[in-house]
Protein backbone atom coordinates (compact mmCIF):
# COMPACT_ATOMS: atom_id res chain seq x y z
CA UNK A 1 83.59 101.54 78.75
CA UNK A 2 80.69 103.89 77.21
CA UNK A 3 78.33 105.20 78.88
CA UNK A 4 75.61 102.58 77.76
CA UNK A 5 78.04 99.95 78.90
CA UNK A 6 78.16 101.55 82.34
CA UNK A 7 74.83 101.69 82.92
CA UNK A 8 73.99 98.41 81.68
CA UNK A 9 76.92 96.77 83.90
CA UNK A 10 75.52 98.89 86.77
CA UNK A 11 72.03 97.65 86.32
CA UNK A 12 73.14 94.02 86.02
CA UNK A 13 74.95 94.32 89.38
CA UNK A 14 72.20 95.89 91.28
CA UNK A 15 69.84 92.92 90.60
CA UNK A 16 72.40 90.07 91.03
CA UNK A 17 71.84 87.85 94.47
CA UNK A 18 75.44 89.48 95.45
CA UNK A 19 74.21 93.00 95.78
CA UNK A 20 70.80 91.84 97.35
CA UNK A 21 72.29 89.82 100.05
CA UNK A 22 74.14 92.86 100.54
CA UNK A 23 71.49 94.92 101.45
CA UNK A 24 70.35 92.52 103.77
CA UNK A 25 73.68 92.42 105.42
CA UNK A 26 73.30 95.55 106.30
CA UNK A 27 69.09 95.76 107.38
CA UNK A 28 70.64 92.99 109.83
CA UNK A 29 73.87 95.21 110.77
CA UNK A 30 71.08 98.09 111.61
CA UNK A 31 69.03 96.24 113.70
CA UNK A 32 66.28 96.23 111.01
CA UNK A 33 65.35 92.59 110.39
CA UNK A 34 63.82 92.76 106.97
CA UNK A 35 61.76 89.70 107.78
CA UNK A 36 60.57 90.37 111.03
CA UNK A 37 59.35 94.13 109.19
CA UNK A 38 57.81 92.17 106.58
CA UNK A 39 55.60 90.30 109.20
CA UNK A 40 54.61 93.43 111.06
CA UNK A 41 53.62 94.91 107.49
CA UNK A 42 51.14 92.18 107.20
CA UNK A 43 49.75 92.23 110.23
CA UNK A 44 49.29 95.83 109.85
CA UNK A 45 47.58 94.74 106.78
CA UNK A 46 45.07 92.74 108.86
CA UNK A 47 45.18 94.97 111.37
CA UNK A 48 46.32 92.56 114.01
CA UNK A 49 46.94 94.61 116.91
CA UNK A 50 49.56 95.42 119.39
CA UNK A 51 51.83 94.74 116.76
CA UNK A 52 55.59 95.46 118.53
CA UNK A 53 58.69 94.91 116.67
CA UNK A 54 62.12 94.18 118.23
CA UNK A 55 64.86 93.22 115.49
CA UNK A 56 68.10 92.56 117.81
CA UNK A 57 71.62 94.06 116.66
CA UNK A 58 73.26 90.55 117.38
CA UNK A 59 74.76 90.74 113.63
CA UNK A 60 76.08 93.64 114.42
CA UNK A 61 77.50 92.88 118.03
CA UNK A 62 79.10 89.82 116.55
CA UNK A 63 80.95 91.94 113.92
CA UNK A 64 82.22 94.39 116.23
CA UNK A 65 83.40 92.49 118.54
CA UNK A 66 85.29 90.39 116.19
CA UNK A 67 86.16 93.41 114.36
CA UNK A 68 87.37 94.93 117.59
CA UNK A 69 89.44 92.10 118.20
CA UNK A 70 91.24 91.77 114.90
CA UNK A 71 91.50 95.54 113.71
CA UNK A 72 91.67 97.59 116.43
CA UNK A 73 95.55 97.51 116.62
CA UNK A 74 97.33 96.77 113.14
CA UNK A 75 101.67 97.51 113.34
CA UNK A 76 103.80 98.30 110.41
CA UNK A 77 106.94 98.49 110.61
CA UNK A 78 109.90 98.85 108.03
CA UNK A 79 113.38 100.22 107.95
CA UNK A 80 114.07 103.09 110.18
CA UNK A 81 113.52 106.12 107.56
CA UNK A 82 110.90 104.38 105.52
CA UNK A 83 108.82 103.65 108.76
CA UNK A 84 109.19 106.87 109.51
CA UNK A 85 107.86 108.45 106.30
CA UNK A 86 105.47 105.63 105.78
CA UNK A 87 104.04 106.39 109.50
CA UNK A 88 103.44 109.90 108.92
CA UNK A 89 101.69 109.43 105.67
CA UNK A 90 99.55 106.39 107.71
CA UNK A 91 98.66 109.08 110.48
CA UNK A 92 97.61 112.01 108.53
CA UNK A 93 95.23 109.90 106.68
CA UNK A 94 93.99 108.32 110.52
CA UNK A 95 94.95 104.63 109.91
CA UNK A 96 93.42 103.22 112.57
CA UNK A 97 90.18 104.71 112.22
CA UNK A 98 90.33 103.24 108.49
CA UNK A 99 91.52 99.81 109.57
CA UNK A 100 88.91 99.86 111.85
CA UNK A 101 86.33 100.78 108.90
CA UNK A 102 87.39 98.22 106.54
CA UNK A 103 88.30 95.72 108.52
CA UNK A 104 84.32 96.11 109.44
CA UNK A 105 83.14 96.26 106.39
CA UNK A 106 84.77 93.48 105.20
CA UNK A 107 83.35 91.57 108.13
CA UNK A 108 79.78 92.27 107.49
CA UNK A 109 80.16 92.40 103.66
CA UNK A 110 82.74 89.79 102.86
CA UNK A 111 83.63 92.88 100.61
CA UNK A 112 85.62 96.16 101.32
CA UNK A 113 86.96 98.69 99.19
CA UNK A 114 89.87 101.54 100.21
CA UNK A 115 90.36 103.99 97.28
CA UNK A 116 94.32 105.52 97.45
CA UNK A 117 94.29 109.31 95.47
CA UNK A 118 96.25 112.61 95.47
CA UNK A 119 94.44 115.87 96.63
CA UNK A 120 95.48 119.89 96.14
CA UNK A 121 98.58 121.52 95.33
CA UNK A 122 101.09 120.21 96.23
CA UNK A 123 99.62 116.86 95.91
CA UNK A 124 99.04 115.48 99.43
CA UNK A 125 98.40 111.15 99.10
CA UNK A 126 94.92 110.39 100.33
CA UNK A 127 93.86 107.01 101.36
CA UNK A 128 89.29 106.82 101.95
CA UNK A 129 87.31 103.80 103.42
CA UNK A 130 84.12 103.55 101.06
CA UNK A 131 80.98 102.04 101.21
CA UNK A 132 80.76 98.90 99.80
CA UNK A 133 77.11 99.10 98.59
CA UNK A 134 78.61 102.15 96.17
CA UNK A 135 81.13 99.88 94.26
CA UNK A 136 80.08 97.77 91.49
CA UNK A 137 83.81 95.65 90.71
CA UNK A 138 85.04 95.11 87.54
CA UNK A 139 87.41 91.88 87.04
CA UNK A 140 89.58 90.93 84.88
CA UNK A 141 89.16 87.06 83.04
CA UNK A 142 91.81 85.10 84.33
CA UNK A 143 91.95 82.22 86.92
CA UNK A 144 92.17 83.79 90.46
CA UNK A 145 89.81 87.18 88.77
CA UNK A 146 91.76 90.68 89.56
CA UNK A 147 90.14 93.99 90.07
CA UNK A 148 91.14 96.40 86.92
CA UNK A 149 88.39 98.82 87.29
CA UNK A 150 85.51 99.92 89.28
CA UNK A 151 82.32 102.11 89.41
CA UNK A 152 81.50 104.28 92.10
CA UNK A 153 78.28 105.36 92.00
CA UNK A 154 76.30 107.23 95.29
CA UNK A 155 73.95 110.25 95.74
CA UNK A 156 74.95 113.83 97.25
CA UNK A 157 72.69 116.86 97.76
CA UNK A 158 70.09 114.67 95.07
CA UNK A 159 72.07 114.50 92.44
CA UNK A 160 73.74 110.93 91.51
CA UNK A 161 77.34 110.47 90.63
CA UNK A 162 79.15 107.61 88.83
CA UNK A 163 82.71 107.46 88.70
CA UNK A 164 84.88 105.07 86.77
CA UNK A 165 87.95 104.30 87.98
CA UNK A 166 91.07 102.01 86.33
CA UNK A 167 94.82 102.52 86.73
CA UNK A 168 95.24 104.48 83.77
CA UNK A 169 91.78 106.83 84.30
CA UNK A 170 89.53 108.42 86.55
CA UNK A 171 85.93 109.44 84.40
CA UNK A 172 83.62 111.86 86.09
CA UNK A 173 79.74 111.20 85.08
CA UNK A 174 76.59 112.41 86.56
CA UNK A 175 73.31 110.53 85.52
CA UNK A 176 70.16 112.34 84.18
CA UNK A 177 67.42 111.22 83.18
CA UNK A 178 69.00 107.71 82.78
CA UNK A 179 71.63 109.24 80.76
CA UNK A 180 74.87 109.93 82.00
CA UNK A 181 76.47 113.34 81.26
CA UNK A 182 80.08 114.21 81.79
CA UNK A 183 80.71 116.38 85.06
CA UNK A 184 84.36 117.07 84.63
CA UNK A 185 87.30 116.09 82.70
CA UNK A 186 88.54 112.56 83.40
CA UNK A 187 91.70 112.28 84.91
CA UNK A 188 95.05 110.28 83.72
CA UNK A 189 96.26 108.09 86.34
CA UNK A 190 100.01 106.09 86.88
CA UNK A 191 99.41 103.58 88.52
CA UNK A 192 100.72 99.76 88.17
CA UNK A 193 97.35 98.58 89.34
CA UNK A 194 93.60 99.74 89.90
CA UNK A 195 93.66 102.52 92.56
CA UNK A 196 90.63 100.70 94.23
CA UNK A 197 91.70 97.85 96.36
CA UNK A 198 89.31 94.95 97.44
CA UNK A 199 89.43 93.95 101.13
CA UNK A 200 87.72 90.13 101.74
CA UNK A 201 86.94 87.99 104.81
CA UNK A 202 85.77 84.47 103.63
CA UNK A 203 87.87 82.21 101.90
CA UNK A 204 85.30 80.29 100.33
CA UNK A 205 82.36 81.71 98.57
CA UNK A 206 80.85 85.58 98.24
CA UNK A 207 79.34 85.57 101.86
CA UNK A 208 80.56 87.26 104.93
CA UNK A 209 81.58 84.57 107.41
CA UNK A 210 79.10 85.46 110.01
CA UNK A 211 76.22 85.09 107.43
CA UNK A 212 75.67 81.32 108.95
CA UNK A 213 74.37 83.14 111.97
CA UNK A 214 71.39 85.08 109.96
CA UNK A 215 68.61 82.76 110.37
CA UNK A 216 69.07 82.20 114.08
CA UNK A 217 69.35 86.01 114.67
CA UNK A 218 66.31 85.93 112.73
CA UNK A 219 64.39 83.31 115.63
CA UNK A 220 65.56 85.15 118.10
CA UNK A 221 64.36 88.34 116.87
CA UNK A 222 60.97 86.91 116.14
CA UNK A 223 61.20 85.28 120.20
CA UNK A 224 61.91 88.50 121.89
CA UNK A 225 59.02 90.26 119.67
CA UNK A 226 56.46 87.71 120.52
CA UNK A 227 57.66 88.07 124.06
CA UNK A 228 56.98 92.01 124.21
CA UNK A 229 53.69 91.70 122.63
CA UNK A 230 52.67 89.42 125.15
CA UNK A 231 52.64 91.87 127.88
CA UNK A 232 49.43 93.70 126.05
CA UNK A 233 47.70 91.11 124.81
CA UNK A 234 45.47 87.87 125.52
CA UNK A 235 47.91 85.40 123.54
CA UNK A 236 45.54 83.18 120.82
CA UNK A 237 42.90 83.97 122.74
CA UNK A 238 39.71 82.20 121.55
CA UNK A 239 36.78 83.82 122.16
CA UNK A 240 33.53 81.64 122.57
CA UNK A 241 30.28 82.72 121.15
CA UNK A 242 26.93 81.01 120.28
CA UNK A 243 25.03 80.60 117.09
CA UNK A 244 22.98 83.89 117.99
CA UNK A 245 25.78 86.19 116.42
CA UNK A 246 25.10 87.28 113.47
CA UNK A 247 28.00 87.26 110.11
CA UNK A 248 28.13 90.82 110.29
CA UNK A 249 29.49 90.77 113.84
CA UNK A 250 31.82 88.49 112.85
CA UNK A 251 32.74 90.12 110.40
CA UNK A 252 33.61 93.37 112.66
CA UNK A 253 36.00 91.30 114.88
CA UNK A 254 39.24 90.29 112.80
CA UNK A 255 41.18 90.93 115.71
CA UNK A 256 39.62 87.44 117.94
CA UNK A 257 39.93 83.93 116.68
CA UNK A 258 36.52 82.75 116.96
CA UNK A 259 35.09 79.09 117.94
CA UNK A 260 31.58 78.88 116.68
CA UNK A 261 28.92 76.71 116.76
CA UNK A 262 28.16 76.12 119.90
CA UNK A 263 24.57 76.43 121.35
CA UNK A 264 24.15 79.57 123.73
CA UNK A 265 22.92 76.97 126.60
CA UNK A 266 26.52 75.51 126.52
CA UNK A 267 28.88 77.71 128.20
CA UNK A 268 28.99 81.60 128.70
CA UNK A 269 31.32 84.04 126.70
CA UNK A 270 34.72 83.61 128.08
CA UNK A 271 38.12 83.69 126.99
CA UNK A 272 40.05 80.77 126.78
CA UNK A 273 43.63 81.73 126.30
CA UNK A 274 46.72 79.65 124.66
CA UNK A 275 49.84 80.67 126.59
CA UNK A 276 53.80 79.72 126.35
CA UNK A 277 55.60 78.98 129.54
CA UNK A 278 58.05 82.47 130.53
CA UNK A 279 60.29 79.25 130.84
CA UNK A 280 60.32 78.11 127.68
CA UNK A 281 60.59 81.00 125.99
CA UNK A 282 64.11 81.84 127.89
CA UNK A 283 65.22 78.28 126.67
CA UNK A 284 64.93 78.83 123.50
CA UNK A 285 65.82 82.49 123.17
CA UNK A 286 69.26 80.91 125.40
CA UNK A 287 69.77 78.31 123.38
CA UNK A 288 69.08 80.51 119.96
CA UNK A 289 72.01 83.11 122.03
CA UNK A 290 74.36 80.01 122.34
CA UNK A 291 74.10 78.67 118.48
CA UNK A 292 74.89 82.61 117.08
CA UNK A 293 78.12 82.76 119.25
CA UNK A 294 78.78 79.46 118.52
CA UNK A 295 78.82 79.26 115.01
CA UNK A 296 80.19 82.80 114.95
CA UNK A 297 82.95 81.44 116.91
CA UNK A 298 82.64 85.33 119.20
CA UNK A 299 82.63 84.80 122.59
CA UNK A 300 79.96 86.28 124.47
CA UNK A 301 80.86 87.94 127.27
CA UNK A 302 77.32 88.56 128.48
CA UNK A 303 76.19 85.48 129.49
CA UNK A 304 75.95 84.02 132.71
CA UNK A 305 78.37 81.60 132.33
CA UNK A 306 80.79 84.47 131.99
CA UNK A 307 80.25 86.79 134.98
CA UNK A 308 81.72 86.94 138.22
CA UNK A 309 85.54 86.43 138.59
CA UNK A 310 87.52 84.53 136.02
CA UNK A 311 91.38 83.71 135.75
CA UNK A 312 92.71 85.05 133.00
CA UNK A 313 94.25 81.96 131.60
CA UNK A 314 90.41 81.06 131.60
CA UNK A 315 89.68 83.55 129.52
CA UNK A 316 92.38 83.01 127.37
CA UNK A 317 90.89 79.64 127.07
CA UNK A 318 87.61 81.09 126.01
CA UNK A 319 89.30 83.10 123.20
CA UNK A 320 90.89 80.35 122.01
CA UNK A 321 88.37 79.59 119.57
CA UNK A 322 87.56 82.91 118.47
CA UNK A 323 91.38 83.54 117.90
CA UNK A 324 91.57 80.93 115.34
CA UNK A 325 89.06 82.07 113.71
CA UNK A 326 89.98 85.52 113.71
CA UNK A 327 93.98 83.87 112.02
CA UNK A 328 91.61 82.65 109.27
CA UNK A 329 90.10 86.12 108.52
CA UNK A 330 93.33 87.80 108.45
CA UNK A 331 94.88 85.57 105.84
CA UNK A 332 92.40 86.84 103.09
CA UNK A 333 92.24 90.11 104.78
CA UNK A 334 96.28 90.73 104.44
CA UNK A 335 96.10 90.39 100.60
CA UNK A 336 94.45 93.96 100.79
CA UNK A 337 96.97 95.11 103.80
CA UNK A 338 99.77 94.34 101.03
CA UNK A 339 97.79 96.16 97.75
CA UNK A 340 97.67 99.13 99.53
CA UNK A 341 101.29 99.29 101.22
CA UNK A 342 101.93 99.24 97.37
CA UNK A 343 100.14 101.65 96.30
CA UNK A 344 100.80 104.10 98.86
CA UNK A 345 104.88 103.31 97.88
CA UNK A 346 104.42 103.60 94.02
CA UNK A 347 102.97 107.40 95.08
CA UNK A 348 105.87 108.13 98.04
CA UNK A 349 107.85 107.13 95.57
CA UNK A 350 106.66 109.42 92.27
CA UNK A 351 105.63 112.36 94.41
CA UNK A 352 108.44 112.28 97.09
CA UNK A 353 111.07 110.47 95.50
CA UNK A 354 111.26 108.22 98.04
CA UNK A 355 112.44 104.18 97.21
CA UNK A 356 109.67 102.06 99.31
CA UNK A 357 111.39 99.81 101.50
CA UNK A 358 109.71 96.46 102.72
CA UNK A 359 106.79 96.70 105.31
CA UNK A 360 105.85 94.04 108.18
CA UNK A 361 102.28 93.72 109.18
CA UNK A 362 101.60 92.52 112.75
CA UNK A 363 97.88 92.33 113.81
CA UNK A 364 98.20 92.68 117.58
CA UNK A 365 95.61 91.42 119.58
CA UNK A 366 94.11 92.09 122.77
CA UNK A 367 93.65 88.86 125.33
CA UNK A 368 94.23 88.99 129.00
CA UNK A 369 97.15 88.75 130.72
CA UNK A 370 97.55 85.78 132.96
CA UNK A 371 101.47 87.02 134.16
CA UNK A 372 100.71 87.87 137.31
CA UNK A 373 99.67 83.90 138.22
CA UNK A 374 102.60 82.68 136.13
CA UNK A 375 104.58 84.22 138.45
CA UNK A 376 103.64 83.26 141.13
CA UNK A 377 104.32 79.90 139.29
CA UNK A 378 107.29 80.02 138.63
CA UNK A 379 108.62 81.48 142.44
CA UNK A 380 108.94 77.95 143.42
CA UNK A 381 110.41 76.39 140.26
CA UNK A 382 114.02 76.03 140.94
CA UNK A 383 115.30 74.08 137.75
CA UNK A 384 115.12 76.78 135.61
CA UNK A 385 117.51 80.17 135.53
CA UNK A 386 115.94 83.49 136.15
CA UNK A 387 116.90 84.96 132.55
CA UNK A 388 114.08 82.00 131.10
CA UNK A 389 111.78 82.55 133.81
CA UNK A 390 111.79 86.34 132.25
CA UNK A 391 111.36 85.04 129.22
CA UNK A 392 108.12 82.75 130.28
CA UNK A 393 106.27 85.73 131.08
CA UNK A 394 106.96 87.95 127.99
CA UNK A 395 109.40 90.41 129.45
CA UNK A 396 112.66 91.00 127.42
CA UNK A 397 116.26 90.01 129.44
CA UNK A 398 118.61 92.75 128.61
CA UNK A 399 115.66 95.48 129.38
CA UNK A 400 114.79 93.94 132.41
CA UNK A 401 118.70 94.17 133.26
CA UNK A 402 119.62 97.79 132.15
CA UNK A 403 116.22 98.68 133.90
CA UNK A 404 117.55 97.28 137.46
CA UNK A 405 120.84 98.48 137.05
CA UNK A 406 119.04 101.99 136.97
CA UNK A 407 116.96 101.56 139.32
CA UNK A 408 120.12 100.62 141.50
CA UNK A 409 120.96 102.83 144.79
CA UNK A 410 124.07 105.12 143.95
CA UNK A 411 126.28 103.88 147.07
CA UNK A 412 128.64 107.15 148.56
CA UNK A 413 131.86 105.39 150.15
CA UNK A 414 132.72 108.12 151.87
CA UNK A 415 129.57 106.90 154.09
CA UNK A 416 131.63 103.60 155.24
CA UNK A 417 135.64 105.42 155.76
CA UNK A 418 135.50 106.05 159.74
CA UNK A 419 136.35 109.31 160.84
CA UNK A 420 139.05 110.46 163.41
CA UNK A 421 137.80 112.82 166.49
CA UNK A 422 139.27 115.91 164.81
CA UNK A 423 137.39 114.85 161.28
CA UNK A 424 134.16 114.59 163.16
């Protein structure tokens, strides 16, 4: 691409309805409702005071908790010497922090993006998490649209860098003056594929999956801010006057809704206020709670319906719905798992000389354990043997043996042969 081409692609990206919803994505992920500011703006405008402003980080505590769910313990495992090498390689570059990091971004985004590169001398492989609001993607024209390139552009220290990035170069600009300049030589690269590899969440459409949740976090944001500027204020108050005022005292009072036109012999100045129930403003900030985790399909674990004691098959019945939902994420989320396995071999395997081997995924989640109450179960069930009644509670057979047979009391014989009078 030249450098006009760059620009122009990057400047067609940042105003598409992709990148934009992005943005919001992440106002929301901050706690910093974009409409809820835009209403406080304007009634700064009017200067319509107390003026309090509470966004909620409920997009944000439904994406970590699902994220902490699905990411927070990913498994690979291979052939004994590959898994080996390959585990290394995964813990100098921290993998689970970087699962954790993409598997979030790709939550919140519907887009993540893990860049796989060779550092110093020798060359150690490198595997970095980036932003997602930094890449603009670059596909390819066929049916299912591959990435074959990307640009990378951020700010450091006030300076702005764009990178561009296929499998057979790495191009080093810096933009001036809406120009970009060349910061370093470019770099030849050997790989079978673009070293940038796209994570997703959603199998249908460019949203995140929790995006259906937006406008009711945006409700409930808007309840608990009316709510806290309650407490100072008289709420639509109307205050009464007579025809004696004058316009230009009106016209000093913006802050009071005004009912005018009544004679002076009427009534006397008095405030009549306009007040929501504390009653029904819990119902419907509870049932706004209920739709998010609903139709997030998170559990929330902070209701009232959730405290106190609970079995954990009951709980297990709670995740239920979330877990599905969670096997749904992680089909469109493995595609990435898989690109950058590969990538990380093609490099073992040109820098090390080592041949990559075939490498299992297993996303382990974390639910309770109900064992203890099958157990106590299964003490009365006589119709089945005790190697299956092992099995029913997730233990393994032959470990269970070899461990009992160690745990066995050496027995001394000599302890049972009676001893004569002269013995003793």
């Amino acid at each position: 691409m030249t450098t006009k081409e760059i620009l122009a692609r990057i400047e067609d990206y940042e105003s598409s309805k992709i990148y934009k919803d992005m943005q919001m994505y992440r106002e929301y992920y901050e706690a910093r409702n974009p409409e809820l500011m835009a209403k406080v703006a304007d009634r700064d405008r009017r200067r319509k005071k107390p003026n309090w402003m509470i966004p909620t980080p409920y997009y944000a505590t439904v994406i970590d908790t699902m994220s902490g769910f699905l990411f927070s313990d990913i498994q690979y495992s291979s052939t004994e010497e590959y898994q080996e090498v390959l585990h290394d390689l995964l813990d100098k570059n921290h993998i689970e922090t970087k699962d954790m990091r993409t598997g979030t971004y790709a939550l919140a985004y519907n887009r993540a993006y893990e860049l796989v590169y060779t550092s110093g001398e020798p060359a150690q492989i490198k595997l970095a998490s980036l932003d997602p609001l930094t890449i603009i993607p670059i596909y390819d024209d066929t049916i299912e649209h591959e990435l074959v390139a990307v640009l990378w552009k951020r700010v450091s220290n006030g300076k702005t860098f764009i990178d561009y990035i296929d499998k057979n170069v790495w191009q080093y600009y810096e933009e001036k003056d809406d120009k970009l300049i060349v910061r370093e030589p470019e770099k030849q690269l050997y790989f079978s594929r673009c070293p940038v590899i796209e994570f997703k969440s959603e199998l249908i459409g460019d949203s995140p999956p929790f995006s259906v949740v937006i406008s009711y976090i945006a409700a409930l944001d808007w309840a608990i801010t009316g709510n806290s500027n309650e407490i100072d204020r008289l709420v639509d108050a109307l205050l009464i006057l007579s025809q004696q005022v004058k316009q230009e005292d009106l016209d000093r009072m913006p802050e009071w809704q005004a009912l005018t036109g009544i004679t002076k012999d009427d009534v006397i100045p008095q405030y009549i206020e306009k007040q929501l129930s504390p009653e029904f403003r819990k119902y419907v900030t509870d049932l706004l709670i209920k739709e998010i985790h609903k139709h997030s399909h998170v559990v929330d674990w902070f209701s009232e319906s959730q405290l106190g004691e609970a079995s954990a098959k009951a709980l297990k019945t709670r995740l239920f719905d979330m877990d599905m939902f969670s096997k749904r994420i992680e089909k469109i989320y493995r595609i990435g798992i898989e690109q950058r396995i590969n990538l990380l071999g093609e490099l073992l395997q040109y820098i090390n000389k080592i041949t990559p081997e075939k490498v299992t995924v297993t996303f382990s989640r974390t639910v309770p354990s109900d064992r203890d109450e099958l157990i106590n179960t299964l003490k009365g069930v006589d119709f089945l043997s005790n190697e299956t009644k092992i099995e029913l509670v997730g233990l393994d057979v032959e470990q269970e043996k070899a461990r009992l047979e160690n745990e066995a009391p050496s027995i001394n014989l000599d302890d049972f042969i009676p001893r004569t009078v002269n013995e003793a």
